[in-house]
Protein backbone atom coordinates (compact mmCIF):
# COMPACT_ATOMS: atom_id res chain seq x y z
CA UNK A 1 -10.63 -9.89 -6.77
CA UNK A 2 -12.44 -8.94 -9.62
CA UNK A 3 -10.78 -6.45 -12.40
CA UNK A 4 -12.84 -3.10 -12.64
CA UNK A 5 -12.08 -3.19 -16.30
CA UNK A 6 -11.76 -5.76 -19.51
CA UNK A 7 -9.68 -8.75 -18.57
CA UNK A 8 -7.81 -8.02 -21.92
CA UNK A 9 -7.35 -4.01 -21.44
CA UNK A 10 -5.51 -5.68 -17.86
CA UNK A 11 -3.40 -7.93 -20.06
CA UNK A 12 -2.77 -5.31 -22.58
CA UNK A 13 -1.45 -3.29 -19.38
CA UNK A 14 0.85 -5.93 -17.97
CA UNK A 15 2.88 -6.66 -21.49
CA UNK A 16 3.23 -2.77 -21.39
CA UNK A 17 4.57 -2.59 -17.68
CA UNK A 18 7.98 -3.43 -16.27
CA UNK A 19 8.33 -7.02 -15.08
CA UNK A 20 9.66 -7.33 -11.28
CA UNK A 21 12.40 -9.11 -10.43
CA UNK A 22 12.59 -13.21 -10.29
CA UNK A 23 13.17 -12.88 -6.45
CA UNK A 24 9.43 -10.48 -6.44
CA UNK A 25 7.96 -13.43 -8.26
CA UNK A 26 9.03 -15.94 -6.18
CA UNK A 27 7.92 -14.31 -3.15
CA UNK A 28 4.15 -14.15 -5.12
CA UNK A 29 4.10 -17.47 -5.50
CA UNK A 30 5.11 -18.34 -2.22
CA UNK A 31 2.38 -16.14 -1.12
CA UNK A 32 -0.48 -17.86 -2.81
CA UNK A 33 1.29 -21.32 -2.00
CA UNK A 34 1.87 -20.99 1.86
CA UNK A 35 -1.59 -18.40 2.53
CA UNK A 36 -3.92 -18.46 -0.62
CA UNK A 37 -3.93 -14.70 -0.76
CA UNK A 38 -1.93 -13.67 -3.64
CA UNK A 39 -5.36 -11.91 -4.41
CA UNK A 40 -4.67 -9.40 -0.98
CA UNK A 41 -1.05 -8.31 -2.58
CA UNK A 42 -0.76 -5.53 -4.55
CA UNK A 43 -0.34 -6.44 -8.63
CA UNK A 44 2.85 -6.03 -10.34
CA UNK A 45 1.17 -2.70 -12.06
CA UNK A 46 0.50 -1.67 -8.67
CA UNK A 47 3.91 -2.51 -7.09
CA UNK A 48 5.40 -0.81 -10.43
CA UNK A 49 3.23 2.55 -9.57
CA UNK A 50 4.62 2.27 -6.33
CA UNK A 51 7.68 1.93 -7.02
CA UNK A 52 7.42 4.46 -9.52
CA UNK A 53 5.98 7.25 -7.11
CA UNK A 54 8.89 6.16 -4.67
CA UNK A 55 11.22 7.80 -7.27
CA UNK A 56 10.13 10.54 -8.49
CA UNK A 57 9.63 12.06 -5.40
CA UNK A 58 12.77 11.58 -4.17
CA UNK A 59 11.50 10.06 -1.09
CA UNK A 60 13.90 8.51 1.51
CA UNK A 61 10.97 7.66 4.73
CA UNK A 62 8.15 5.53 3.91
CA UNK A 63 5.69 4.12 6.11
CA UNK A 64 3.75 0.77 5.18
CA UNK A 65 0.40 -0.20 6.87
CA UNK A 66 -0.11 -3.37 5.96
CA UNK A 67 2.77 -6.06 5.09
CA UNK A 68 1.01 -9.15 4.00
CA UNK A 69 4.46 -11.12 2.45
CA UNK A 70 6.49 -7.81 2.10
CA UNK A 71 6.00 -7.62 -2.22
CA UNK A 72 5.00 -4.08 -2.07
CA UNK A 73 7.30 -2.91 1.12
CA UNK A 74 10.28 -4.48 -1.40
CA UNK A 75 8.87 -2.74 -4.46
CA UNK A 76 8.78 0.27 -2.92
CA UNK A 77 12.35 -0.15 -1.39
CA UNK A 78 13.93 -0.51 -4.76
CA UNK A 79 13.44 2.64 -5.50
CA UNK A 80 14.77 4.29 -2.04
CA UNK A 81 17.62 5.36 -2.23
CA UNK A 82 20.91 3.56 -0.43
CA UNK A 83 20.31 5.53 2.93
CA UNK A 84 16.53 5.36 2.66
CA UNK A 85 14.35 3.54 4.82
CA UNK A 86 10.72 2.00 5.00
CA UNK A 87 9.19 0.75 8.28
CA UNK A 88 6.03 -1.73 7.27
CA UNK A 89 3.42 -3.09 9.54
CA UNK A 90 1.44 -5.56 10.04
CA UNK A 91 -0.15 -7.92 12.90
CA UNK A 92 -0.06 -11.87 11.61
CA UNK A 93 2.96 -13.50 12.63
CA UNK A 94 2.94 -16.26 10.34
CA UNK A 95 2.60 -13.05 6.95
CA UNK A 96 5.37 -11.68 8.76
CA UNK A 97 7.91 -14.73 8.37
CA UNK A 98 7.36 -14.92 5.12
CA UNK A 99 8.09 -11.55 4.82
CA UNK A 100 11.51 -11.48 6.68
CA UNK A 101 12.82 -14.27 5.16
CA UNK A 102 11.91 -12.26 1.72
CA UNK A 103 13.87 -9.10 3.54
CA UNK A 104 16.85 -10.83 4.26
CA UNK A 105 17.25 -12.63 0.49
CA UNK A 106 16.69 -9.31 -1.07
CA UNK A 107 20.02 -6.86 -1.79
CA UNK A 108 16.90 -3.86 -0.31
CA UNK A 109 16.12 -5.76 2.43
CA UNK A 110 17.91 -3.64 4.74
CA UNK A 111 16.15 -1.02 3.80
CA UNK A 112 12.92 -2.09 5.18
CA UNK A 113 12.15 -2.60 8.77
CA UNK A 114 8.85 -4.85 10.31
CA UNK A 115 7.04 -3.35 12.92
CA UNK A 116 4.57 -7.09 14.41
CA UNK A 117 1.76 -5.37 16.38
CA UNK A 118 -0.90 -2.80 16.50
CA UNK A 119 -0.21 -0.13 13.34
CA UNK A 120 -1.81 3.31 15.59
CA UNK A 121 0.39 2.46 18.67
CA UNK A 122 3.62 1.88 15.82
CA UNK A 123 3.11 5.17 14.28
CA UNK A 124 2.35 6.90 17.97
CA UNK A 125 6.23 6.22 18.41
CA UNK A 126 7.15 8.36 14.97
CA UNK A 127 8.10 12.21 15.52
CA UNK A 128 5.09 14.44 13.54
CA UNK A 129 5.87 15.66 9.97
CA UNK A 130 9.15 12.86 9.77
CA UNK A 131 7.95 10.83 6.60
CA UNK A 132 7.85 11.30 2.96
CA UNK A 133 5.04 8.85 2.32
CA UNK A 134 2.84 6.45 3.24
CA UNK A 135 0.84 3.48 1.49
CA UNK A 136 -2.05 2.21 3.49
CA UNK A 137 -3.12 -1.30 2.87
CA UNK A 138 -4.77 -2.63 5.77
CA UNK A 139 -8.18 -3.21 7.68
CA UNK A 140 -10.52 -0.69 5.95
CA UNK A 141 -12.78 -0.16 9.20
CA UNK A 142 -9.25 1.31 10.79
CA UNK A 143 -8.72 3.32 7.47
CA UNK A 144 -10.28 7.12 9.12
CA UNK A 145 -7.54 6.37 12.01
CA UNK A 146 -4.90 5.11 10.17
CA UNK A 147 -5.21 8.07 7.85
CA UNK A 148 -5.48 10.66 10.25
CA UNK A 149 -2.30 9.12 12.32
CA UNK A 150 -0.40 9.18 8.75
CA UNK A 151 -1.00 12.61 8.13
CA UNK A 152 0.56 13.77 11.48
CA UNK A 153 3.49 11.96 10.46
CA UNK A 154 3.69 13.06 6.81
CA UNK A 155 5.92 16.14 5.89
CA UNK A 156 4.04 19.20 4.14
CA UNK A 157 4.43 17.94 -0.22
CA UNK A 158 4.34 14.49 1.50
CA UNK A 159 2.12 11.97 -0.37
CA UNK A 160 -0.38 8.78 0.75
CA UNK A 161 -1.64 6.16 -1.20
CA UNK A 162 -4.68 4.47 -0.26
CA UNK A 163 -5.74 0.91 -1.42
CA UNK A 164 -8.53 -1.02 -2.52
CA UNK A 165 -10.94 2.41 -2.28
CA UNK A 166 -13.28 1.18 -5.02
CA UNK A 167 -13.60 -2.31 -3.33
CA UNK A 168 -14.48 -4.27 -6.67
CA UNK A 169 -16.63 -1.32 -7.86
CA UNK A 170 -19.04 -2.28 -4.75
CA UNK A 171 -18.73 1.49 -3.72
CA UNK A 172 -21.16 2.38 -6.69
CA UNK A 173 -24.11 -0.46 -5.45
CA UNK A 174 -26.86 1.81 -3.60
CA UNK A 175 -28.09 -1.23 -2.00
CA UNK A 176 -24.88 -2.97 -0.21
CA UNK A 177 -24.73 -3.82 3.53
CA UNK A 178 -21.17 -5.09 3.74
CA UNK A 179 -19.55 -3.40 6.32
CA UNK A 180 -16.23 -3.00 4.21
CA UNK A 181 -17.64 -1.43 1.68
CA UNK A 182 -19.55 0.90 4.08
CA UNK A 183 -16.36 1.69 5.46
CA UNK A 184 -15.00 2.29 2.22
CA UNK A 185 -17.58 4.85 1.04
CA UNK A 186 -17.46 6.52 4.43
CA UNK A 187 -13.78 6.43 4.32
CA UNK A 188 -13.37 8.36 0.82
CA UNK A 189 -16.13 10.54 1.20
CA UNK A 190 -13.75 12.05 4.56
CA UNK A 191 -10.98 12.15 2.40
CA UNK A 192 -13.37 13.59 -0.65
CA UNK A 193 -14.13 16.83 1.70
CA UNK A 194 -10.41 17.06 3.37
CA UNK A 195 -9.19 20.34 2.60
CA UNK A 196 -5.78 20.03 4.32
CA UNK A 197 -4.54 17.30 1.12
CA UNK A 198 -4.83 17.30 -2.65
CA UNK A 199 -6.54 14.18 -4.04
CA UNK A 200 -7.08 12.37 -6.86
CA UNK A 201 -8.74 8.82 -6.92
CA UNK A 202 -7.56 6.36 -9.40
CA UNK A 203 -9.24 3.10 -11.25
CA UNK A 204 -5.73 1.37 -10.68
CA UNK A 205 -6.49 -2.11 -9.47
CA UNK A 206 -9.17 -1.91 -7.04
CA UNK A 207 -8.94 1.88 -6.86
CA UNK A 208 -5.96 3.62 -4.87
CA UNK A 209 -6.80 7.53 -3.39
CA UNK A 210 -3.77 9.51 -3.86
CA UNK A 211 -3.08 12.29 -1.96
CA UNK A 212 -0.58 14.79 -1.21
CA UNK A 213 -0.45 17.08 2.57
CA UNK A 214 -0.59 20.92 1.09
């Protein structure tokens, strides 16, 4: 992925952030070792702003769309607290593993549950207005449902976190015709005009919409 800013402003950033734990690291490595797509997890900046977010809103239900290896389910988890929960989804089997066996070496890993299937019929099972937040990171032609699904499910002061919305920067090039990053624009121009959430978008990373249910 390429970095929307300086290499050495992102540099700069990482000596100035919390490091993650040598268990977190391990499981990045793994992930670029075993699938070659450390560049789909979330950074440690990212998991760190997660995790961050996780805290101060005190929140005890999260809902994950989009697992890959589990790094950002167990950031995220580290800040719940003892009786909090986060359910994560995702649909590749062989992500998921990896994952689990992360879950179960991790002293938060019972904290997080793995839903292996289809995310919509996963969150069709959840009561309305029963989770504190959500962090969609997942197919970006799904994102309009998945959003829509996660707001009936987030509480009113609930928040949602939405990645990779500036898709390398791609979203500002008049003259694309990849379908992601048609998506994308479509995607955040919905959320842009959305009156029932307050938004702000963010240059984090590859760009991650926050928003909050009013």
């Amino acid at each position: 992925m390429e970095t929307l800013v300086e290499e050495a402003i992102e540099q700069y950033v990482e000596r100035h952030t919390d490091e993650v734990s040598p268990l977190l690291k391990e499981l990045l490595a793994e992930t670029e070792a075993k699938t070659g797509k450390l560049d789909w997890s979330i950074g440690r900046v990212q998991g760190q702003f997660l995790k961050m977010l996780v805290g101060l809103s005190g929140a005890k239900m999260v809902v994950e769309l989009g697992t890959l290896t589990g790094f950002s389910a167990l950031m995220m988890a580290e800040a719940l607290p003892p009786d909090g929960r986060i359910m994560t989804c995702d649909s590749d089997p062989d992500h998921a593993e990896i994952a689990r066996r992360f879950f179960a070496l991790s002293p938060h890993g019972r904290k997080v549950r793995l839903e292996l299937g289809d995310a919509l019929t996963t969150l069709s099972r959840l009561w309305a207005e029963s989770v504190d937040a959500v962090f969609i990171d997942a197919d970006k032609a799904e994102y309009p449902s998945h959003y829509e699904e996660s707001l009936r499910i987030l509480k009113h002061g609930g928040w949602m976190a939405i990645d990779n919305v500036l898709w390398d920067g791609e979203v500002v090039n008049p003259d694309t015709d990849d379908p992601d990053v048609i998506a994308i624009k479509r995607f955040n121009e919905k959320v842009r005009q959305d009156r029932r959430v307050d938004k702000v978008m963010l240059t984090l990373r590859d760009g991650v919409y926050l928003v909050r249910k009013r």
